[in-house]
C-alpha atoms as a PDB file:
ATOM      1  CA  UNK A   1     105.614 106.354  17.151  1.00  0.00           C
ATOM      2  CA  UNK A   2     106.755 108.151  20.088  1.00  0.00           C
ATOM      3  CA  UNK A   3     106.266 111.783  18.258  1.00  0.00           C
ATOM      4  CA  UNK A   4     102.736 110.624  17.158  1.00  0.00           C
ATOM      5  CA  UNK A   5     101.813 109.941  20.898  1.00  0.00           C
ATOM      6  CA  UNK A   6     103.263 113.263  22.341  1.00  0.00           C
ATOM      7  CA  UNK A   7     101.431 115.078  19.968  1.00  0.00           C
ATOM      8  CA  UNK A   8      97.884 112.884  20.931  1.00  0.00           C
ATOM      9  CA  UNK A   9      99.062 113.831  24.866  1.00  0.00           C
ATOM     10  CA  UNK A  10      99.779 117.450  23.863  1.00  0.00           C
ATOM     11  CA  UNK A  11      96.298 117.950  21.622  1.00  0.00           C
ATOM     12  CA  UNK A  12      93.806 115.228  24.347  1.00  0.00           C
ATOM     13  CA  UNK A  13      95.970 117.769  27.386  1.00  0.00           C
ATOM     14  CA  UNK A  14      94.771 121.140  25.516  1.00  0.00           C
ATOM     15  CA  UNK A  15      91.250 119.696  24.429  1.00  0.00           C
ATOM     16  CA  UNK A  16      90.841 118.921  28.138  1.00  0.00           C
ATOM     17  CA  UNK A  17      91.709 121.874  29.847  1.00  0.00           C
ATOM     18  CA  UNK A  18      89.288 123.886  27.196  1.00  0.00           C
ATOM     19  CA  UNK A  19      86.447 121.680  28.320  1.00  0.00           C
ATOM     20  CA  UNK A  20      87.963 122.762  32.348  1.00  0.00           C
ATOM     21  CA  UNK A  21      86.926 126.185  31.605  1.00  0.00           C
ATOM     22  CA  UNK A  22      84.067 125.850  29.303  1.00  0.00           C
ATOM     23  CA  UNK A  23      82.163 123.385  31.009  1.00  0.00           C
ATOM     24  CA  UNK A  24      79.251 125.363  33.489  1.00  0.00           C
ATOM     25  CA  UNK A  25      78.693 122.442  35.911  1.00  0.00           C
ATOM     26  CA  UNK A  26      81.827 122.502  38.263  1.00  0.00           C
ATOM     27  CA  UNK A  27      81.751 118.127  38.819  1.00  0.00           C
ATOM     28  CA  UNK A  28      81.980 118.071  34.989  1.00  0.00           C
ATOM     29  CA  UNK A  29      85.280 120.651  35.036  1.00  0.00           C
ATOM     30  CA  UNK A  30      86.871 118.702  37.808  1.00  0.00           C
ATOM     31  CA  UNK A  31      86.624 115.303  36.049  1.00  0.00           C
ATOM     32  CA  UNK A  32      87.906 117.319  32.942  1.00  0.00           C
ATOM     33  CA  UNK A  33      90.324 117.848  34.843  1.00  0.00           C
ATOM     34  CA  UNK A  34      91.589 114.693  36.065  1.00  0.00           C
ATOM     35  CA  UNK A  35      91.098 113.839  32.262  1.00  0.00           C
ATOM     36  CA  UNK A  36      93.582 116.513  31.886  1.00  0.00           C
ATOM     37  CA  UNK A  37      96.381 115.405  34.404  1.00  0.00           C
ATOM     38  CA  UNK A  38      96.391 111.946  32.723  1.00  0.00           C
ATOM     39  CA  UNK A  39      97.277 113.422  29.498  1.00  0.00           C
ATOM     40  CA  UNK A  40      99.945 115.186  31.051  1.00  0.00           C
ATOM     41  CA  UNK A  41     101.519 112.611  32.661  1.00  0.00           C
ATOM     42  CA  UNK A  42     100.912 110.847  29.996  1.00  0.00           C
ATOM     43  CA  UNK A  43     103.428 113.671  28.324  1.00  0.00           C
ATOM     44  CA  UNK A  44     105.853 113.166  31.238  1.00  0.00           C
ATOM     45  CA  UNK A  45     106.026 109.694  30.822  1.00  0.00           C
ATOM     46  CA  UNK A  46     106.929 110.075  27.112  1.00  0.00           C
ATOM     47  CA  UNK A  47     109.420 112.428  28.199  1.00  0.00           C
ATOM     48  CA  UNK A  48     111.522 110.370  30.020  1.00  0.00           C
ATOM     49  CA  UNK A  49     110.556 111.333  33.487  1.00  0.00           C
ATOM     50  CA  UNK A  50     108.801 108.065  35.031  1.00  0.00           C
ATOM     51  CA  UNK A  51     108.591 109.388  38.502  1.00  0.00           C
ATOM     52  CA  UNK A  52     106.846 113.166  37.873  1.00  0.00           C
ATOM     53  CA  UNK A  53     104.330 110.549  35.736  1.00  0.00           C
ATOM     54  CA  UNK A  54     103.028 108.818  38.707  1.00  0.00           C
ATOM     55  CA  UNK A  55     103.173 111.151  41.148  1.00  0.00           C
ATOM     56  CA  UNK A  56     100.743 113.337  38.155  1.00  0.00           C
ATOM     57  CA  UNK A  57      98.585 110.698  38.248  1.00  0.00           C
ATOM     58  CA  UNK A  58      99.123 109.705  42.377  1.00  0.00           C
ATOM     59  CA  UNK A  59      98.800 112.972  43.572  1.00  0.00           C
ATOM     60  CA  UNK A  60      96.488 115.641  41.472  1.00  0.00           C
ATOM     61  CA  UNK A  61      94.998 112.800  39.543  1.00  0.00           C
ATOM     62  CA  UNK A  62      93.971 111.210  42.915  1.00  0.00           C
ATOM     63  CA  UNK A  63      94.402 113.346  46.461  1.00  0.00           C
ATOM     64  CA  UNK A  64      94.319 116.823  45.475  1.00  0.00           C
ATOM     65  CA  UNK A  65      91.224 115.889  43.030  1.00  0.00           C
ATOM     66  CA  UNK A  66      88.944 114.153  45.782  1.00  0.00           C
ATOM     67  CA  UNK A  67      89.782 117.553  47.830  1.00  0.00           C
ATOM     68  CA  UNK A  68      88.761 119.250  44.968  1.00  0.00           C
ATOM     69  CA  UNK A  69      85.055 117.472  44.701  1.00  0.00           C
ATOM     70  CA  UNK A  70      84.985 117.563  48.106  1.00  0.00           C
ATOM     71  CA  UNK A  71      85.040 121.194  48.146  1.00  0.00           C
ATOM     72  CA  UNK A  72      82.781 121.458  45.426  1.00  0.00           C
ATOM     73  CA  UNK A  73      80.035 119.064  47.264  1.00  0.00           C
ATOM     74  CA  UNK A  74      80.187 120.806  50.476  1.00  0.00           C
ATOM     75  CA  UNK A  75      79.652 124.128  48.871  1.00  0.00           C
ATOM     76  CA  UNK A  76      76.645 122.947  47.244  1.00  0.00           C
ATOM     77  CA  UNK A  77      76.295 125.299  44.438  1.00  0.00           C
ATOM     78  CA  UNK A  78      73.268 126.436  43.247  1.00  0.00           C
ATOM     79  CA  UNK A  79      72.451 126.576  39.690  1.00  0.00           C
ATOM     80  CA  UNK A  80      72.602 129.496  38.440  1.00  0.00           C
ATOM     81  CA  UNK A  81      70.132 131.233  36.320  1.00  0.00           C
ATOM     82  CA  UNK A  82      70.975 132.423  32.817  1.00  0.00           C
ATOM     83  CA  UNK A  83      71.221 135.797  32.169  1.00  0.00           C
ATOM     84  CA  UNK A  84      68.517 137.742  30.308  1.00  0.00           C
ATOM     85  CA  UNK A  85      70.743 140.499  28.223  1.00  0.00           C
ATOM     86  CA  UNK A  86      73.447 139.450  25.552  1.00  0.00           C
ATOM     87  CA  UNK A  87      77.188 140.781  25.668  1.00  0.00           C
ATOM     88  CA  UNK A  88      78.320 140.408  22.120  1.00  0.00           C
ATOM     89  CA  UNK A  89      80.237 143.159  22.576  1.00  0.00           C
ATOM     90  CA  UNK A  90      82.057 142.001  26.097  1.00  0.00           C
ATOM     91  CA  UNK A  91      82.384 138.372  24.072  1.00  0.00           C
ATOM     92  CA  UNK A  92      84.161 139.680  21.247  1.00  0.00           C
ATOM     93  CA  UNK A  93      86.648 141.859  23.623  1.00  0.00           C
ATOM     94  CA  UNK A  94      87.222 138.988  25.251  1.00  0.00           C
ATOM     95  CA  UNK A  95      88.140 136.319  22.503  1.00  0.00           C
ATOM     96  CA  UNK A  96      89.854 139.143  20.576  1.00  0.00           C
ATOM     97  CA  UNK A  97      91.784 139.963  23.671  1.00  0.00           C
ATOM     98  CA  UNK A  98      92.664 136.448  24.341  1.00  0.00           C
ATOM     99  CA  UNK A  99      93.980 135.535  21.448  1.00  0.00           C
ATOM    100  CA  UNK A 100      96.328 138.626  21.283  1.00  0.00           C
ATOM    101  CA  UNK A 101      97.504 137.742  24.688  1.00  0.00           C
ATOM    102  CA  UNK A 102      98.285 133.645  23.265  1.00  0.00           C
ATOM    103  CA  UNK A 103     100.573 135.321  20.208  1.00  0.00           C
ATOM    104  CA  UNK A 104     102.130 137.771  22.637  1.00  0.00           C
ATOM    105  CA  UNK A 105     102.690 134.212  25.069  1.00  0.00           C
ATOM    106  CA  UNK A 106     103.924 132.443  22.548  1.00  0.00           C
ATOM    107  CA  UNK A 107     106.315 134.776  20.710  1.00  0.00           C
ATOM    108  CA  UNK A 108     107.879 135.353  24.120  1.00  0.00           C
ATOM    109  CA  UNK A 109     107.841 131.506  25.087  1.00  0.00           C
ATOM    110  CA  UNK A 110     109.544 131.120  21.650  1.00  0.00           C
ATOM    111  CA  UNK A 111     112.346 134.004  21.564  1.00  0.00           C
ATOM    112  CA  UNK A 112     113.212 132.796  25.103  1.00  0.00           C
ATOM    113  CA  UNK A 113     113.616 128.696  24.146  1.00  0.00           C
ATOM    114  CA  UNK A 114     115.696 129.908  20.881  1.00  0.00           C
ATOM    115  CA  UNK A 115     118.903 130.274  23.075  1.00  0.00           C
ATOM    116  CA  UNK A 116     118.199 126.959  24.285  1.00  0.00           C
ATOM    117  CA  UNK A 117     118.414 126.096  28.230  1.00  0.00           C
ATOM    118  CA  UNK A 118     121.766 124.715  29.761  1.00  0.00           C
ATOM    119  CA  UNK A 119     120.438 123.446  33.260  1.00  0.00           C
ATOM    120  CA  UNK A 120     122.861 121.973  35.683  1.00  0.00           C
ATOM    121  CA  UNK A 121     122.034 118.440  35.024  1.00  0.00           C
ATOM    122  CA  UNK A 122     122.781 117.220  31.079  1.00  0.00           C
ATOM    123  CA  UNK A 123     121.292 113.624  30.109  1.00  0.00           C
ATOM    124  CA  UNK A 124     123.731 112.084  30.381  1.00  0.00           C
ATOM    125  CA  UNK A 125     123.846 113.383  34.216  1.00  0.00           C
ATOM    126  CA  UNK A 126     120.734 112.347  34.876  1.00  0.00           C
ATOM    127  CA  UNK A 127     120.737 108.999  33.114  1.00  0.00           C
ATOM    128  CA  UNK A 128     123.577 107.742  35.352  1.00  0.00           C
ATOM    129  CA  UNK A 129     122.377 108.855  38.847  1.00  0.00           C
ATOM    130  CA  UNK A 130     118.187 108.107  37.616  1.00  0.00           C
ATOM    131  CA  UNK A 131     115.908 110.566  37.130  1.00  0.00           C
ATOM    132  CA  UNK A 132     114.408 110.393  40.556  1.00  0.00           C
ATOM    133  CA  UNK A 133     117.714 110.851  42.286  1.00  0.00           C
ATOM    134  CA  UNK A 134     117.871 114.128  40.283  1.00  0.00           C
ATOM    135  CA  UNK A 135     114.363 115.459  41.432  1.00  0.00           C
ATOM    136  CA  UNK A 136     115.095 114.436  45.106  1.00  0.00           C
ATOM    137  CA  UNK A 137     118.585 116.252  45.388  1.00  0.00           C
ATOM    138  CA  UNK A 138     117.204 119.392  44.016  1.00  0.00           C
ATOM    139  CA  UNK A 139     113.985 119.074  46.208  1.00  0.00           C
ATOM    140  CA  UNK A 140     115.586 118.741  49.718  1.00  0.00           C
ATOM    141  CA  UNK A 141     118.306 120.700  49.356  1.00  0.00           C
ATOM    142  CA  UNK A 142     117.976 123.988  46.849  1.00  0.00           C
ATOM    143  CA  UNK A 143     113.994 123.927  47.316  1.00  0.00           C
ATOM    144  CA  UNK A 144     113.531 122.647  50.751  1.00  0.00           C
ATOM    145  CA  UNK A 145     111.394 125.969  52.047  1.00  0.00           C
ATOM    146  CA  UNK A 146     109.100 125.749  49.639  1.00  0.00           C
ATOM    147  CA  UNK A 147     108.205 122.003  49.425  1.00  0.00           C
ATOM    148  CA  UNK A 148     107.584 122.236  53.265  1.00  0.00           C
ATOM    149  CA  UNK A 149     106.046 125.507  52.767  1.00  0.00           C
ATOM    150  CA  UNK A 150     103.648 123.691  50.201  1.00  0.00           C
ATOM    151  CA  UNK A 151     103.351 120.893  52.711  1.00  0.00           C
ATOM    152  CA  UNK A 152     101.682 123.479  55.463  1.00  0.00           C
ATOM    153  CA  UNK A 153      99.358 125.130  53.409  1.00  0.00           C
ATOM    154  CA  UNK A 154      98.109 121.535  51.980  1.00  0.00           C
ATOM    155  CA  UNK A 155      97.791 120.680  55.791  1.00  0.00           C
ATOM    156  CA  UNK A 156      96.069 123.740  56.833  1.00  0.00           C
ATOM    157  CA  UNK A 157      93.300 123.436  53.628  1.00  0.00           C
ATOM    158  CA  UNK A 158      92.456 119.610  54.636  1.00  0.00           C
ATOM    159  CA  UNK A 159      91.599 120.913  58.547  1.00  0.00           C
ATOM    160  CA  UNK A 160      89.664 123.759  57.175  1.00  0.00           C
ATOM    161  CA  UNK A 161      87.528 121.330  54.798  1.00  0.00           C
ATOM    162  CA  UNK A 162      87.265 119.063  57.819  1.00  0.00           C
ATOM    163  CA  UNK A 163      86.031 121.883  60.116  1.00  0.00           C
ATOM    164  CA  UNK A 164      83.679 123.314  58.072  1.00  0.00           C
ATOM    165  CA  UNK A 165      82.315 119.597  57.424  1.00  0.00           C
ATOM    166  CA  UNK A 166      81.893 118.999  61.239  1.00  0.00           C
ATOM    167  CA  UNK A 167      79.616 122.284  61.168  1.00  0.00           C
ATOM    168  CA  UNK A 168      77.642 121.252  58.478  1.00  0.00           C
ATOM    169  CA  UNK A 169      76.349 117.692  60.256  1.00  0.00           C
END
């Protein structure tokens, strides 16, 4: 049951970032989007790691998503007119192109998993301090810089959306 659902999160997660970037009106791509980051957490969740599950859902499903429309609704973009001349030619580069550069991806994703990953933490690590325990050691001590780093640059984006709101009423 469990392998049946991770592969209905992994195939609903693909299908949904393919309608992020095929999709012309940006509101539709956004709520792709957040249809996207529940199927991932949906994979995290299967996966064993509860807390990266809600905070998917708590923090890209929900804050950094309503920034995201925001954006897009103070922008205001027009619609764009369709253009006149075809590009067959620039079309077929680019599929042909892309899927070269997904074998190439995955060949090199798969020679590298082969030797499997040792990681400082084994399951049986993790399962007796929790998994959140785990996240938070290695988050505020080995990556401290660039969670607070992360942290500014968040900060700085939500006074720049509120600034150029102010200018706009």
């Amino acid at each position: 049951m469990e392998e049946v659902l991770f592969y209905i999160f992994g195939i609903g997660s693909i299908l949904g970032a393919l309608l992020v970037i095929t999709r012309k009106n940006p509101i539709h791509s956004a709520l792709f989007l957040v249809l996207t980051f529940f199927f991932v957490a949906g994979l995290y969740l299967i996966l064993g790691a509860e807390f990266l599950s809600m905070i998917q859902i708590i923090v890209y499903a929900g804050a950094i998503m309503v920034l995201f429309l925001f954006v897009i609704m103070l922008v205001n973009l027009e619609k764009e007119e369709e253009p006149k001349e075809s590009h067959i030619i620039q079309r077929f580069w680019g599929v042909g192109l892309s899927i070269l550069l997904g074998l190439v991806l995955s060949l090199a994703i798969k020679s590298y998993l082969a030797k499997g990953l040792i990681g400082e933490y084994s399951p049986e690590k993790v399962e007796a301090a929790g998994n959140t325990q785990c996240i938070a050691k290695i988050l505020f001590t080995k990556y401290l810089i660039p969670f607070e780093v992360a942290s500014i640059l968040l900060l700085v984006a939500i006074v720049g959306a509120i600034v150029l709101a102010k200018k706009e009423l």
